[in-house]
N, C-alpha and C. Protein backbone atom coordinates (compact mmCIF):
# COMPACT_ATOMS: atom_id res chain seq x y z
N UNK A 1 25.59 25.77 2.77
CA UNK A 1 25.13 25.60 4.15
C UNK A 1 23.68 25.09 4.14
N UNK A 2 23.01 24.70 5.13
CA UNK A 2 21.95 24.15 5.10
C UNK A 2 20.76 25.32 5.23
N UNK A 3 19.73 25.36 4.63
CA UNK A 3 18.62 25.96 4.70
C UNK A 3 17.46 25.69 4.92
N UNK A 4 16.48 26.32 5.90
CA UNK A 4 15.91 26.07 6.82
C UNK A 4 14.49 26.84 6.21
N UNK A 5 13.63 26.81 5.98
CA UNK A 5 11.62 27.20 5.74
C UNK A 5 11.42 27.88 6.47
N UNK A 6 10.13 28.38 6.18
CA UNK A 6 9.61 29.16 7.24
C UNK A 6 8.69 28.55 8.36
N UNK A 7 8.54 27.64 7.58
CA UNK A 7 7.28 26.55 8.58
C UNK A 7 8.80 25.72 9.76
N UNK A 8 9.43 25.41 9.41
CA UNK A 8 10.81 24.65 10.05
C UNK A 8 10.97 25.84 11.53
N UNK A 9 11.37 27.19 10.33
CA UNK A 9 12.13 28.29 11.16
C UNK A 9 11.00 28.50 12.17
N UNK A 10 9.48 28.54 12.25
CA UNK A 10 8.32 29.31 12.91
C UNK A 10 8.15 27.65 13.94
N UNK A 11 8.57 26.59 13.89
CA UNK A 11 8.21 25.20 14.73
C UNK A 11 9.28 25.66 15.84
N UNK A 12 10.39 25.66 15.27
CA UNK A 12 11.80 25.77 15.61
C UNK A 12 12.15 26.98 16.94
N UNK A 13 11.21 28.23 16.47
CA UNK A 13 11.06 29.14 17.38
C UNK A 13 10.19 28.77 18.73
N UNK A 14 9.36 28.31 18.55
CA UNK A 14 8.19 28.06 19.59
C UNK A 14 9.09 26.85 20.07
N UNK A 15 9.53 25.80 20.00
CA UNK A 15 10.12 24.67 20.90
C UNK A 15 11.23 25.54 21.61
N UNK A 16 11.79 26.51 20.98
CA UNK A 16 13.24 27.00 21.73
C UNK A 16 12.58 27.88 22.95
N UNK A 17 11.10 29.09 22.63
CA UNK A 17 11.10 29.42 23.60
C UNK A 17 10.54 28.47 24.75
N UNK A 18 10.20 27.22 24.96
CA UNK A 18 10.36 26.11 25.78
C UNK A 18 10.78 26.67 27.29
N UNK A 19 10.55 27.26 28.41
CA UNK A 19 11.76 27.60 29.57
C UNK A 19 12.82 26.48 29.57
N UNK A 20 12.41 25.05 29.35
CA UNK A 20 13.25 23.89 29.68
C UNK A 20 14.82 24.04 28.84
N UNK A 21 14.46 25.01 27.64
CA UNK A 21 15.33 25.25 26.39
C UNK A 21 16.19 26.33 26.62
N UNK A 22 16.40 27.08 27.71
CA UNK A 22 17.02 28.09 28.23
C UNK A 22 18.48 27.63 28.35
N UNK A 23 19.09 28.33 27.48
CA UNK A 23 20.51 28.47 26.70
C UNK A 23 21.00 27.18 26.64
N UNK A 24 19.98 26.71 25.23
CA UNK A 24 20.10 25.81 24.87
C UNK A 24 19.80 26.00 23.05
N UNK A 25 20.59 25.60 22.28
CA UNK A 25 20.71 25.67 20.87
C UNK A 25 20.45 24.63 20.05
N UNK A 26 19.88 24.81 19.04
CA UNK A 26 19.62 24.07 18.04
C UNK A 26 20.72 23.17 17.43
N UNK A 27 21.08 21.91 17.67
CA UNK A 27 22.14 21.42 17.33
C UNK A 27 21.58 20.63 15.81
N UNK A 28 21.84 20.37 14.76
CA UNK A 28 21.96 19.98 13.65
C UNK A 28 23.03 19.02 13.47
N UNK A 29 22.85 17.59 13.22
CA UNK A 29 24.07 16.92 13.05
C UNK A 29 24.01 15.84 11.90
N UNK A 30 24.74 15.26 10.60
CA UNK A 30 24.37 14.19 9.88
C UNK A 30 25.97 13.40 9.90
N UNK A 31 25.53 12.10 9.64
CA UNK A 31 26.66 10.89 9.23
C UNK A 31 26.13 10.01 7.90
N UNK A 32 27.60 9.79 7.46
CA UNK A 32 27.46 8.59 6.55
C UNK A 32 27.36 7.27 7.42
N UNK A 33 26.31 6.40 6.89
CA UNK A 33 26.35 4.85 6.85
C UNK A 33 27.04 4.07 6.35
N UNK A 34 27.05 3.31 6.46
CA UNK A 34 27.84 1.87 5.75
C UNK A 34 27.72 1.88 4.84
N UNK A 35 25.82 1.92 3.98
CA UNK A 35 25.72 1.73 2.97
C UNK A 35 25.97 3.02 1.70
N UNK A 36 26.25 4.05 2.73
CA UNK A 36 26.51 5.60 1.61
C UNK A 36 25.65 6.20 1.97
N UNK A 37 24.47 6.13 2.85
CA UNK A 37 23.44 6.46 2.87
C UNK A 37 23.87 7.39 3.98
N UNK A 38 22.84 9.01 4.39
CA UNK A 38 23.06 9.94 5.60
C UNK A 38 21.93 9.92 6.58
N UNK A 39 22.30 10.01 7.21
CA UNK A 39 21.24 9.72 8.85
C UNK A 39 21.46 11.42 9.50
N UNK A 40 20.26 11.93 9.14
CA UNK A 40 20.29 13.33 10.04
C UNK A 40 19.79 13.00 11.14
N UNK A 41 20.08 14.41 11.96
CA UNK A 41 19.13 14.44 13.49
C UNK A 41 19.68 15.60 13.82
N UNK A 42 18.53 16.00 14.88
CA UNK A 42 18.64 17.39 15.83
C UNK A 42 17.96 17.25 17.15
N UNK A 43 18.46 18.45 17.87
CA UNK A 43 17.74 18.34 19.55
C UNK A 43 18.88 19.49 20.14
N UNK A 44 17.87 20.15 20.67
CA UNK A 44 18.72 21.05 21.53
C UNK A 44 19.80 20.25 22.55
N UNK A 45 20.82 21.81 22.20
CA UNK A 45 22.14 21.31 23.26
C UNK A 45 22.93 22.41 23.68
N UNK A 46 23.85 22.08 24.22
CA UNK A 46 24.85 23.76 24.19
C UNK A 46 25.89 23.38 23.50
N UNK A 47 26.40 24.85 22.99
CA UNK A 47 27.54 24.44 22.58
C UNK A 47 28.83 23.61 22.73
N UNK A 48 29.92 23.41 22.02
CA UNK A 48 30.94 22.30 22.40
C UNK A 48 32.22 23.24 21.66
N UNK A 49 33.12 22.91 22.38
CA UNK A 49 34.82 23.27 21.33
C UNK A 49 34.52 22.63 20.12
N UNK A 50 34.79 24.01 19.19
CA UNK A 50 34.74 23.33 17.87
C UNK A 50 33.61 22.98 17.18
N UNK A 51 32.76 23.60 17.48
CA UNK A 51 31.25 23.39 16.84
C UNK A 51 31.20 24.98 16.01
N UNK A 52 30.51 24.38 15.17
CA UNK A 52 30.13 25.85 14.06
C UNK A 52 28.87 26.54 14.22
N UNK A 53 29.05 27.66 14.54
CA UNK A 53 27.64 28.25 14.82
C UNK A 53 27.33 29.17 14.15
N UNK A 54 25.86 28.82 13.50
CA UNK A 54 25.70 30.13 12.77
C UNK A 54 23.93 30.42 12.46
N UNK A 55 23.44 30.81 11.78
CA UNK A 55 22.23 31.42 11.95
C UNK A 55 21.62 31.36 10.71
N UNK A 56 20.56 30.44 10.48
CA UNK A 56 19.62 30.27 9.20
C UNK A 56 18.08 30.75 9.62
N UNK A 57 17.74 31.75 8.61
CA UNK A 57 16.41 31.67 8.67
C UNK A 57 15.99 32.33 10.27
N UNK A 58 16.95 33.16 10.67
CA UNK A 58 16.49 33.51 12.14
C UNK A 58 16.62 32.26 13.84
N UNK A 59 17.32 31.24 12.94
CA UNK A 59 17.02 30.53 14.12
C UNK A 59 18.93 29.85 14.32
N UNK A 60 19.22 29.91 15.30
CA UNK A 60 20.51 29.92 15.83
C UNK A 60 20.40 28.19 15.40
N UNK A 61 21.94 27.91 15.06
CA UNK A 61 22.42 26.77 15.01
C UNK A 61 23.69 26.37 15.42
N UNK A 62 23.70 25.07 16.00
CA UNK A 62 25.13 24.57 16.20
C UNK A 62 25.49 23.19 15.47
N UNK A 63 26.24 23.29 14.32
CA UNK A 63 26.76 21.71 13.62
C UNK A 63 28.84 21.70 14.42
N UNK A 64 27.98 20.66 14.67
CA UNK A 64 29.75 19.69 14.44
C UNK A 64 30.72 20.06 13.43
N UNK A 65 31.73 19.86 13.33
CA UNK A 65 32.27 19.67 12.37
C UNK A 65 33.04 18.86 11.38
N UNK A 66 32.69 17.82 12.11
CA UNK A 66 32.33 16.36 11.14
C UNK A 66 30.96 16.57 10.43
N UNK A 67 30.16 17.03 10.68
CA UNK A 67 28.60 17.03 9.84
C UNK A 67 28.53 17.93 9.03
N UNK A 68 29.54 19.44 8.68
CA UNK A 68 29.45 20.18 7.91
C UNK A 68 29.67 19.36 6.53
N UNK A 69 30.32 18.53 5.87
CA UNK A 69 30.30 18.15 4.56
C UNK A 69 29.00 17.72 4.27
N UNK A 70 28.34 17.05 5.37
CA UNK A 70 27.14 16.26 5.01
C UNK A 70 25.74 16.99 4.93
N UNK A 71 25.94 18.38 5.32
CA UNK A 71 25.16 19.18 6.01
C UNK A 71 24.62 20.03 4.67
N UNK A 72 25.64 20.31 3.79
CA UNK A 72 25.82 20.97 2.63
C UNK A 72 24.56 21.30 1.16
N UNK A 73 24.02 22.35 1.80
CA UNK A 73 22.92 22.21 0.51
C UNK A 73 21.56 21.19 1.02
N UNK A 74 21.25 21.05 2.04
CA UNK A 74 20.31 20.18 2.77
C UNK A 74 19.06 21.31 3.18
N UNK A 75 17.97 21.24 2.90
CA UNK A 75 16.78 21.87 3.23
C UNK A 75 16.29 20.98 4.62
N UNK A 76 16.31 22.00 5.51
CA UNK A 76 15.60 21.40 6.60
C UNK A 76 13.65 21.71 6.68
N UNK A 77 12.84 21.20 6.65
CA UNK A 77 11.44 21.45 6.55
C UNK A 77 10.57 20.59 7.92
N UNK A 78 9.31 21.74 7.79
CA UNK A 78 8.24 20.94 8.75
C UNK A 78 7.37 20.91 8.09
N UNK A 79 6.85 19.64 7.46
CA UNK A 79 5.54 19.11 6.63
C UNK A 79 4.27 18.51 7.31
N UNK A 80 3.23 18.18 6.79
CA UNK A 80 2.47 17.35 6.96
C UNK A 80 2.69 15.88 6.38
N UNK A 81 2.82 14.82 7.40
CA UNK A 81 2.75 13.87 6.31
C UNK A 81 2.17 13.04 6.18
N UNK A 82 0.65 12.61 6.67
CA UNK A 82 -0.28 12.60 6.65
C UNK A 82 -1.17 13.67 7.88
N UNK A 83 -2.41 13.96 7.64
CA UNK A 83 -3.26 14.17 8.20
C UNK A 83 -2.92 14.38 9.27
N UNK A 84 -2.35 15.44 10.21
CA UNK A 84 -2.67 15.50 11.58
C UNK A 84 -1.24 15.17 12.18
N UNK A 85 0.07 14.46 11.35
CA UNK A 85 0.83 13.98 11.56
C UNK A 85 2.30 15.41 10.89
N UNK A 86 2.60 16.77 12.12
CA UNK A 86 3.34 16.92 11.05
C UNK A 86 5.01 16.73 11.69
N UNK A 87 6.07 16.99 11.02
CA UNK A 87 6.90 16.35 11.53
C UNK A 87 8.46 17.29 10.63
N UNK A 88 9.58 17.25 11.41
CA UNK A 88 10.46 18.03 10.66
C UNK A 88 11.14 16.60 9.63
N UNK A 89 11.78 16.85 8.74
CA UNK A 89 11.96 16.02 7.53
C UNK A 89 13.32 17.32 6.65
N UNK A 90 14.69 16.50 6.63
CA UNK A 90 15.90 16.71 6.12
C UNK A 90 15.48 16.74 4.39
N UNK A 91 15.99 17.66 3.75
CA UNK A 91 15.77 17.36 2.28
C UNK A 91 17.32 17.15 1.39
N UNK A 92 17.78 16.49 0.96
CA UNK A 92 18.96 16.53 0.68
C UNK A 92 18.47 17.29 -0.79
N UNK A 93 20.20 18.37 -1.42
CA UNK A 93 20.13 18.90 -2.63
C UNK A 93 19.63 17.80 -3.83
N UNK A 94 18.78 18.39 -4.79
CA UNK A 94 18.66 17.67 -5.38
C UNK A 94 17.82 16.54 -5.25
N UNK A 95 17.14 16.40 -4.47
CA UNK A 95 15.77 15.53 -4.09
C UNK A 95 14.47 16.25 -4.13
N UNK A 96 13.30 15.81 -4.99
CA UNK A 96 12.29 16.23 -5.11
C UNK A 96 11.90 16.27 -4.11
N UNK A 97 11.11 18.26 -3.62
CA UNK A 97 10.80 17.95 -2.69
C UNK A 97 9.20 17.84 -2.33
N UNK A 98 9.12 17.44 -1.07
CA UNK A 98 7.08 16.95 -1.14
C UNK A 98 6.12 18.28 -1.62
N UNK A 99 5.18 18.14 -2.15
CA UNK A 99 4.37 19.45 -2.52
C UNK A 99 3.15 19.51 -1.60
């Protein structure tokens, strides 16, 4: 399953308590490309039939279930990535990750 930081999980908390975010969930979703390559993304939503919900790191989630294969062993993080710039960033298994 995908795993989520503490810096991710502590961003993740403060946007949800949002009022605008009121019963509204963390949706998590990835696809394959053409070229083999995976395109993540997230944004609150509500749930749907057939969505998997479950709970990393304290913070509620909802994946598809087309995105669970792709989802697999994926570190979700909030870095700096330059100066002043920080930003959430997908880590796939097995990819060095930034220090």
């Amino acid at each position: 399953m995908i795993k989520i930081t503490d810096a991710a999980a502590a961003q993740i908390k403060v946007a949800a308590a949002d009022p605008e975010m009121l019963n509204m969930i963390l949706r998590v979703a990835a696809k394959r490309n053409n070229d083999d390559s995976i395109t993540f993304g997230m944004g609150f939503d509500q749930e749907r039939e057939a969505d998997e919900q479950v709970i990393v790191n304290g913070v509620e989630l909802l994946i598809a279930k087309s995105s669970l294969p792709f989802i697999q062993g994926v570190t979700l993080d909030y870095v700096e990535m330059e100066p002043g710039d920080m930003r959430f960033i997908f880590i796939p298994p097995n990819s060095a990750q930034p220090s």
